[in-house]
C-alpha atoms as a PDB file:
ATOM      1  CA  UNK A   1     -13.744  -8.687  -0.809  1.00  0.00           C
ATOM      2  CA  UNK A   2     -14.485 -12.334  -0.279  1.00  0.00           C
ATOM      3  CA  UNK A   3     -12.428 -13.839  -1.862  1.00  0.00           C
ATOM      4  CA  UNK A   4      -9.467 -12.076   0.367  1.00  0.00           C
ATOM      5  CA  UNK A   5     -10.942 -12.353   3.554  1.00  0.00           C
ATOM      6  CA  UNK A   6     -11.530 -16.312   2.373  1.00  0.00           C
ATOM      7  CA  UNK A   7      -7.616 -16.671   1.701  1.00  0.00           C
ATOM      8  CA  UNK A   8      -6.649 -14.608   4.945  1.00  0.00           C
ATOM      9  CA  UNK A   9      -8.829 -17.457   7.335  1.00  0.00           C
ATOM     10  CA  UNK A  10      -6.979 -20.091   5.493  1.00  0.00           C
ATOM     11  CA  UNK A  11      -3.844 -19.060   4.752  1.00  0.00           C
ATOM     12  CA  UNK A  12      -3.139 -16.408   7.129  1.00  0.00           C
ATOM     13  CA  UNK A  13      -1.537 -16.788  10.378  1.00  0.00           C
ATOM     14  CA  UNK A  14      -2.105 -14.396  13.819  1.00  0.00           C
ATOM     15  CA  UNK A  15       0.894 -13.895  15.968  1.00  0.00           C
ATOM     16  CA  UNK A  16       1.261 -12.414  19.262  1.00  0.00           C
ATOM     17  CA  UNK A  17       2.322  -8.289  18.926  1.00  0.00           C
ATOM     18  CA  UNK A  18      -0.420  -7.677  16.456  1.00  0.00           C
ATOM     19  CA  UNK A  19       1.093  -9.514  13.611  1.00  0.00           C
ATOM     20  CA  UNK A  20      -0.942 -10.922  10.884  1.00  0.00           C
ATOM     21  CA  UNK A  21       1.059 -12.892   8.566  1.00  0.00           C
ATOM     22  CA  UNK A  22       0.023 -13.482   5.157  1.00  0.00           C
ATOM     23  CA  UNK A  23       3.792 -14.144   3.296  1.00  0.00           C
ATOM     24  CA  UNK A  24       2.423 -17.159   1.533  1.00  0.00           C
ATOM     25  CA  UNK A  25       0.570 -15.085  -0.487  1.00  0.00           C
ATOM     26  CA  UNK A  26       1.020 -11.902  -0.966  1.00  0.00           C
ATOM     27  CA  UNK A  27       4.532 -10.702   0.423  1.00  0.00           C
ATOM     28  CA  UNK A  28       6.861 -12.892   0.816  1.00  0.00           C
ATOM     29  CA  UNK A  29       6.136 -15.630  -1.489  1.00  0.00           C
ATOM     30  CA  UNK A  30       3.164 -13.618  -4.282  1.00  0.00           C
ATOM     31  CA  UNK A  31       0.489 -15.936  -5.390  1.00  0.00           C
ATOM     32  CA  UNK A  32       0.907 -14.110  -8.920  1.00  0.00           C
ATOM     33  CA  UNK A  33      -2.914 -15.116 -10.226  1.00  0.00           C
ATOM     34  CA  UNK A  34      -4.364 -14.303  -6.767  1.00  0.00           C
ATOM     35  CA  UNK A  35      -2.848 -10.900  -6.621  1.00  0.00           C
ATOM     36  CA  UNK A  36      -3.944 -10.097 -10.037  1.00  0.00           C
ATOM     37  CA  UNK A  37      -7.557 -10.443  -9.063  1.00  0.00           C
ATOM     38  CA  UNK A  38      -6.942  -8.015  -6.342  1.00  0.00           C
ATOM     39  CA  UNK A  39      -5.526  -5.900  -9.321  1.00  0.00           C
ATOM     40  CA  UNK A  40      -8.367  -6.266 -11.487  1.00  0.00           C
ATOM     41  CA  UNK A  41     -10.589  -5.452  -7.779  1.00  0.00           C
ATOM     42  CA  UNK A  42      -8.362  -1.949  -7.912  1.00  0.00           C
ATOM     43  CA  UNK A  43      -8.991  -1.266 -11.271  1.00  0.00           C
ATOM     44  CA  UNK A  44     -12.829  -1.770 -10.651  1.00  0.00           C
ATOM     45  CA  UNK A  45     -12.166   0.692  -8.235  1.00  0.00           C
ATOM     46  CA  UNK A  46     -10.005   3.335  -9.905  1.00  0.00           C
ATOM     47  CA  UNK A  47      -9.758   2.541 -13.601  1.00  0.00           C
ATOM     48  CA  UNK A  48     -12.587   5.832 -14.256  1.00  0.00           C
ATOM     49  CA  UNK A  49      -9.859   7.849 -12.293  1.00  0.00           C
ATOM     50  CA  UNK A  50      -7.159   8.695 -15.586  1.00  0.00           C
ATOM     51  CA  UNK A  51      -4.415   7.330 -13.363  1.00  0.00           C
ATOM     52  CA  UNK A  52      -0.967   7.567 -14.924  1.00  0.00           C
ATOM     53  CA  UNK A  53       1.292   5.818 -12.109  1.00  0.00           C
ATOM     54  CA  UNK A  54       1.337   3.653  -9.381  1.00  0.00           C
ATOM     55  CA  UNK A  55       3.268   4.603  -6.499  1.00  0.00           C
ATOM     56  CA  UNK A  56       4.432   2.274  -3.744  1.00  0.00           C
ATOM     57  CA  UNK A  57       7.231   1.179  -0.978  1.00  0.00           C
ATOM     58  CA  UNK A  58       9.850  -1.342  -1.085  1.00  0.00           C
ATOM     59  CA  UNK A  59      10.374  -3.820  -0.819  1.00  0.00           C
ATOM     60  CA  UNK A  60       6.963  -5.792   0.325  1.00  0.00           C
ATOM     61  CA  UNK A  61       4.888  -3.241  -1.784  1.00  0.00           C
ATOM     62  CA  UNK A  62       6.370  -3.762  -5.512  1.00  0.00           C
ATOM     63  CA  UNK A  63       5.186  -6.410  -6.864  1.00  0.00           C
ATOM     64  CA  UNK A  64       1.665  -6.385  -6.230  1.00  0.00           C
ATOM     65  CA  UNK A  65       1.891  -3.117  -6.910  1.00  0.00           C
ATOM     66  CA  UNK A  66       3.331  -4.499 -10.305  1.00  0.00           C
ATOM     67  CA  UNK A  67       0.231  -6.691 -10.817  1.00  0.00           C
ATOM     68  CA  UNK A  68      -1.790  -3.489 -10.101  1.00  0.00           C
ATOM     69  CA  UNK A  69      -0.342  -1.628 -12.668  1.00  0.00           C
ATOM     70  CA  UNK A  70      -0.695  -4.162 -15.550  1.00  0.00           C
ATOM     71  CA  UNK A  71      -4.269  -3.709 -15.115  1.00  0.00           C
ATOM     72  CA  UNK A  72      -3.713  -0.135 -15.696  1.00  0.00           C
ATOM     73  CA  UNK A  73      -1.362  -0.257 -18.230  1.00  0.00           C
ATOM     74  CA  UNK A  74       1.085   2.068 -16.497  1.00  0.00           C
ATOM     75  CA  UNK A  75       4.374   2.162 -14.719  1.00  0.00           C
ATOM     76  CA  UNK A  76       5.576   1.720 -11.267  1.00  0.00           C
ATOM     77  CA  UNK A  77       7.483   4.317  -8.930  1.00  0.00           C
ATOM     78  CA  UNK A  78       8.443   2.844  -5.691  1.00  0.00           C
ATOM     79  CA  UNK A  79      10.105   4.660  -2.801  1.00  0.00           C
ATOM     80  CA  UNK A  80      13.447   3.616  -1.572  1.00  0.00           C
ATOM     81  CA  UNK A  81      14.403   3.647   1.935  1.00  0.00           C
ATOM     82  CA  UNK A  82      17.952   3.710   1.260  1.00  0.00           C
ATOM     83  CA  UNK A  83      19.991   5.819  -1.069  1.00  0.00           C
ATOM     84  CA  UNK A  84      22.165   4.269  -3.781  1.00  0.00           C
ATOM     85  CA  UNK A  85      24.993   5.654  -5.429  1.00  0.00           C
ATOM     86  CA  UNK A  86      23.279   5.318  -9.160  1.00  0.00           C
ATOM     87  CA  UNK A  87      20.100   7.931  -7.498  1.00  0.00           C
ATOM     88  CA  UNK A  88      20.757  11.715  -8.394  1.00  0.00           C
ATOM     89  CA  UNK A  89      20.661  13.871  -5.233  1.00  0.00           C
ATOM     90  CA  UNK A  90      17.459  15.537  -6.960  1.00  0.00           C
ATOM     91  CA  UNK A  91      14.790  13.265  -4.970  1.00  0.00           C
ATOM     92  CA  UNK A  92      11.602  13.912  -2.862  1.00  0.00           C
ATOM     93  CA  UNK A  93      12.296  12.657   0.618  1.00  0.00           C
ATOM     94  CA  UNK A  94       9.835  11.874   3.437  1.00  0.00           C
ATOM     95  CA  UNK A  95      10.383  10.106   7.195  1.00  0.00           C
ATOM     96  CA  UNK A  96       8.403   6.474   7.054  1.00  0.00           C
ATOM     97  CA  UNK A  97       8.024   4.838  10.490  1.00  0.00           C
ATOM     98  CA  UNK A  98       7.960   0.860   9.838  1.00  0.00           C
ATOM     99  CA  UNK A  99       5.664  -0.738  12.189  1.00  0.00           C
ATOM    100  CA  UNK A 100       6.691  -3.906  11.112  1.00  0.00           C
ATOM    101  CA  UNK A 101      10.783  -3.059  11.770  1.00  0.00           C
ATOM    102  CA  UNK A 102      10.641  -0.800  14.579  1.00  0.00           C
ATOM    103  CA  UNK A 103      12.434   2.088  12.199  1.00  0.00           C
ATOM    104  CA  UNK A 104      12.393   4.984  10.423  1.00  0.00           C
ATOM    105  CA  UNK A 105      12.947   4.976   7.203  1.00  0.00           C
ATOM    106  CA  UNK A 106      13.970   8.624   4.909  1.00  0.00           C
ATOM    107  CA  UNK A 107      12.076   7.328   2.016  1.00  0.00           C
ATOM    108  CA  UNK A 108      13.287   8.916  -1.557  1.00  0.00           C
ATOM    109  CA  UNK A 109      11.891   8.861  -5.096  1.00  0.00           C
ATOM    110  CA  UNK A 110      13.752  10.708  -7.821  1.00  0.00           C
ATOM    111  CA  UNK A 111      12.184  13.742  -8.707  1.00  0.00           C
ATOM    112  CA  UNK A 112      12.849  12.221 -13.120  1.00  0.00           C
ATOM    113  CA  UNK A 113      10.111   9.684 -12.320  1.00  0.00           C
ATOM    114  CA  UNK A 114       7.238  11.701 -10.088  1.00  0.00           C
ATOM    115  CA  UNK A 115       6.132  14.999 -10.473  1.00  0.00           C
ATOM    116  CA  UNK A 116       3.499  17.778 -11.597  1.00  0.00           C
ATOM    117  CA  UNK A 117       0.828  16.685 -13.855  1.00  0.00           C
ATOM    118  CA  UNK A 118       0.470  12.153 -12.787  1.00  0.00           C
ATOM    119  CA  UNK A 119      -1.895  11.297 -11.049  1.00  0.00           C
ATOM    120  CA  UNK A 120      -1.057   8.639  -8.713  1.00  0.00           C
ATOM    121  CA  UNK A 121      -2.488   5.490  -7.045  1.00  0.00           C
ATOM    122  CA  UNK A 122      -1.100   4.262  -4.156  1.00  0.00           C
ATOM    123  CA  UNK A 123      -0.834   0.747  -3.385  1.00  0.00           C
ATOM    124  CA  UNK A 124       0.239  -1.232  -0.498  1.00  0.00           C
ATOM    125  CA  UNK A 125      -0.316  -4.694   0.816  1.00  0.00           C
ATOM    126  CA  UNK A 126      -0.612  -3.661   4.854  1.00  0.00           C
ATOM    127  CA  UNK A 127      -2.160  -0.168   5.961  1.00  0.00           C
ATOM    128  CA  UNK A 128      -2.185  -0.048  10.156  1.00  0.00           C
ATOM    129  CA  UNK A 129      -1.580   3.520  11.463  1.00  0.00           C
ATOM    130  CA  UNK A 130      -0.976   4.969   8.205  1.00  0.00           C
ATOM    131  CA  UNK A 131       2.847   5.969   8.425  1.00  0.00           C
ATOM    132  CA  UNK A 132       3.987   4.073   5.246  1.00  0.00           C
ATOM    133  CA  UNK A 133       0.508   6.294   2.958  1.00  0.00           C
ATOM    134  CA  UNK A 134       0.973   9.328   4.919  1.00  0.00           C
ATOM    135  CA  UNK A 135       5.081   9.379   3.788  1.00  0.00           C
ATOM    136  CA  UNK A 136       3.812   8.419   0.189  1.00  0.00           C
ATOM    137  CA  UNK A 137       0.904  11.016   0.171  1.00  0.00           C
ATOM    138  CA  UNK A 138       3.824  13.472   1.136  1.00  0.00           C
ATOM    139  CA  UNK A 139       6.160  12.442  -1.454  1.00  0.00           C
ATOM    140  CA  UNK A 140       3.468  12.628  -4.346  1.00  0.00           C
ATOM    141  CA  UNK A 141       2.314  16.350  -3.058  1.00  0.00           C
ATOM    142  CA  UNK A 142       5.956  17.435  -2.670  1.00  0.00           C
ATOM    143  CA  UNK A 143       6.302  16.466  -6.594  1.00  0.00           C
ATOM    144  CA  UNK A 144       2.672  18.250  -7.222  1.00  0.00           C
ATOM    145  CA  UNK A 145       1.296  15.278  -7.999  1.00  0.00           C
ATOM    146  CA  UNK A 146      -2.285  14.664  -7.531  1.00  0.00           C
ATOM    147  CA  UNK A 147      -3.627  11.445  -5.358  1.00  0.00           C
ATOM    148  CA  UNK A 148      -5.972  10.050  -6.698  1.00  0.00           C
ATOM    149  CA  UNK A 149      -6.635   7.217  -3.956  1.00  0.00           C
ATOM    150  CA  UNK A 150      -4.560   4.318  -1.995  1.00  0.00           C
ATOM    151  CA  UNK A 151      -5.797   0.595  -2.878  1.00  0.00           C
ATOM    152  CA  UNK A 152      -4.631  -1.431   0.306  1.00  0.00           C
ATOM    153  CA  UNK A 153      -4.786  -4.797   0.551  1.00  0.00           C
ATOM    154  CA  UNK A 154      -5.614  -5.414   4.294  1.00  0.00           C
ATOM    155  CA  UNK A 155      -6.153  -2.722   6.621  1.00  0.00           C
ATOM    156  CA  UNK A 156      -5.967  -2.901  10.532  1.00  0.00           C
ATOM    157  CA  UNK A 157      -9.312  -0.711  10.917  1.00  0.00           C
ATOM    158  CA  UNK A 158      -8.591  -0.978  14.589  1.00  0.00           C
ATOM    159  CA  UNK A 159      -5.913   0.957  14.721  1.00  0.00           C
ATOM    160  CA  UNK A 160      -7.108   4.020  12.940  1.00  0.00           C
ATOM    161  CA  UNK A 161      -4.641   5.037  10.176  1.00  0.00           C
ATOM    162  CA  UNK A 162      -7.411   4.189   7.574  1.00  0.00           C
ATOM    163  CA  UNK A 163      -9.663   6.328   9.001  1.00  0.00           C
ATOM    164  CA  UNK A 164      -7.210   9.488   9.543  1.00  0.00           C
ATOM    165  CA  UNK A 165      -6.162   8.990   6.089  1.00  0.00           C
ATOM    166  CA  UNK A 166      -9.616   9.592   4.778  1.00  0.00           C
ATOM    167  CA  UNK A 167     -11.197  12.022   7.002  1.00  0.00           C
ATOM    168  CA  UNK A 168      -7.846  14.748   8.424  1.00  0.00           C
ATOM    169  CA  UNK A 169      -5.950  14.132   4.820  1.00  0.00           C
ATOM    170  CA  UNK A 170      -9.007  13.864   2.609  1.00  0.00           C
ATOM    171  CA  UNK A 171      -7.588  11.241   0.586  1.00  0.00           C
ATOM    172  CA  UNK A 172      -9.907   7.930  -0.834  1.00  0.00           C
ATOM    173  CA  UNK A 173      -8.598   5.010   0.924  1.00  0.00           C
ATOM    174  CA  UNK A 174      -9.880   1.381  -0.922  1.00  0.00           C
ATOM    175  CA  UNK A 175      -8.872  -1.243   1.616  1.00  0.00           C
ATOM    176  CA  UNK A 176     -10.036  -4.835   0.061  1.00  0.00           C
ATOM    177  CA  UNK A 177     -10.262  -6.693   3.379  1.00  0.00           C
ATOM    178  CA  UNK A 178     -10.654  -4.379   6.930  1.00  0.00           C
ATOM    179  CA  UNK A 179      -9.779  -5.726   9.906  1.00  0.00           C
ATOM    180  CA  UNK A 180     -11.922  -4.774  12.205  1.00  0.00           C
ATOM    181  CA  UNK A 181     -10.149  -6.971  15.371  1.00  0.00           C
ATOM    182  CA  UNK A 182      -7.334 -10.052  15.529  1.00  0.00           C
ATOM    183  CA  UNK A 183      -5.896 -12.890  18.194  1.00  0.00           C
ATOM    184  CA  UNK A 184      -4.452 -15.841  18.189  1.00  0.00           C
ATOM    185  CA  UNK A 185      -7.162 -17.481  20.008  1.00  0.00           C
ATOM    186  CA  UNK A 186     -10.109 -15.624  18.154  1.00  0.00           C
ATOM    187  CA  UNK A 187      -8.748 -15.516  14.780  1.00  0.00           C
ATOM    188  CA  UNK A 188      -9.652 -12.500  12.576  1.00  0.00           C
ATOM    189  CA  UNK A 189     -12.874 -10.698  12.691  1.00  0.00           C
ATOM    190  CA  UNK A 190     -13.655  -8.359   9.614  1.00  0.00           C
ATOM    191  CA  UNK A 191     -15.952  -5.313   9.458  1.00  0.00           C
ATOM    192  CA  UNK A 192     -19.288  -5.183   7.890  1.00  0.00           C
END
């Protein structure tokens, strides 16, 4: 998407450690109108597909996925990665490795808000080696929910979570902008 890989050259900054920071605009501080053409890009995509939730992952994950979801005109379920005393005990759990944190995360979503029967769409802003979709994937199939897709906003093609997502799991992976390689001194480069 053009538009996306426009903002990410000028707004988007490479640091060392394979960081690509883009918290002026999507996840830190949300450029609300930008983010809802990204939506309306995901609905393009997935509005045919009778999709009754959006799933996603705090806390970078919830608002666009927010702005997704008004496009679809339904709610949002987001995963936790910490337990609160006002969640039941009755949740879907799955292990989340944050690339970003160096942890692991036991994700939860309470079993009242996910289960047999939605059909989910995943959304996330970053999708690298796939740990954050492959704990969410888990999650919806534990609740016997179907997945319908994942709309990511940039994926690191490079390092290959994108493509085990959608050739070992069988799952549709829509990544807006694809990464294809990154440096400080070179910039990004994004696949054909």
């Amino acid at each position: 998407m053009k538009l996306l890989e426009d903002r990410i050259r000028r707004d988007g900054k490479i640091f060392e450690g394979d960081v690509l920071k883009v918290d002026s605009f999507v996840n830190h501080q949300i450029d609300v109108g930008f983010i809802s053409e990204l939506g309306k890009e995901f609905y393009r995509l997935f509005g045919d597909c009778g999709i009754n939730k959006i799933l996603t992952i705090e806390a970078s994950g919830i608002g666009i996925a927010c702005l997704v979801a008004a496009h679809f005109n339904v709610p949002v379920v987001f995963a936790k990665k910490s337990k609160s005393i006002n969640i039941s005990a009755d949740v879907y759990s799955s292990k989340v490795e944050s690339y970003t944190h160096g942890k692991t995360y036991d994700v939860i979503v309470s079993r009242e808000f996910l289960g047999k029967g939605d059909k989910v769409l995943i959304i996330d802003d970053f999708l690298a080696k796939g740990s954050a979709l492959k704990g969410l994937i888990s999650l919806a199939k534990d609740a016997g929910a179907e997945v319908v897709g994942a709309g990511i906003i940039i994926e690191k093609a490079y390092q290959g979570g994108g493509d085990y997502i959608r050739n070992e799991m069988g799952v549709r992976v829509e990544s807006l902008a694809r990464v294809a390689s990154m440096s400080v001194a070179g910039g990004v480069v994004f696949c054909d």
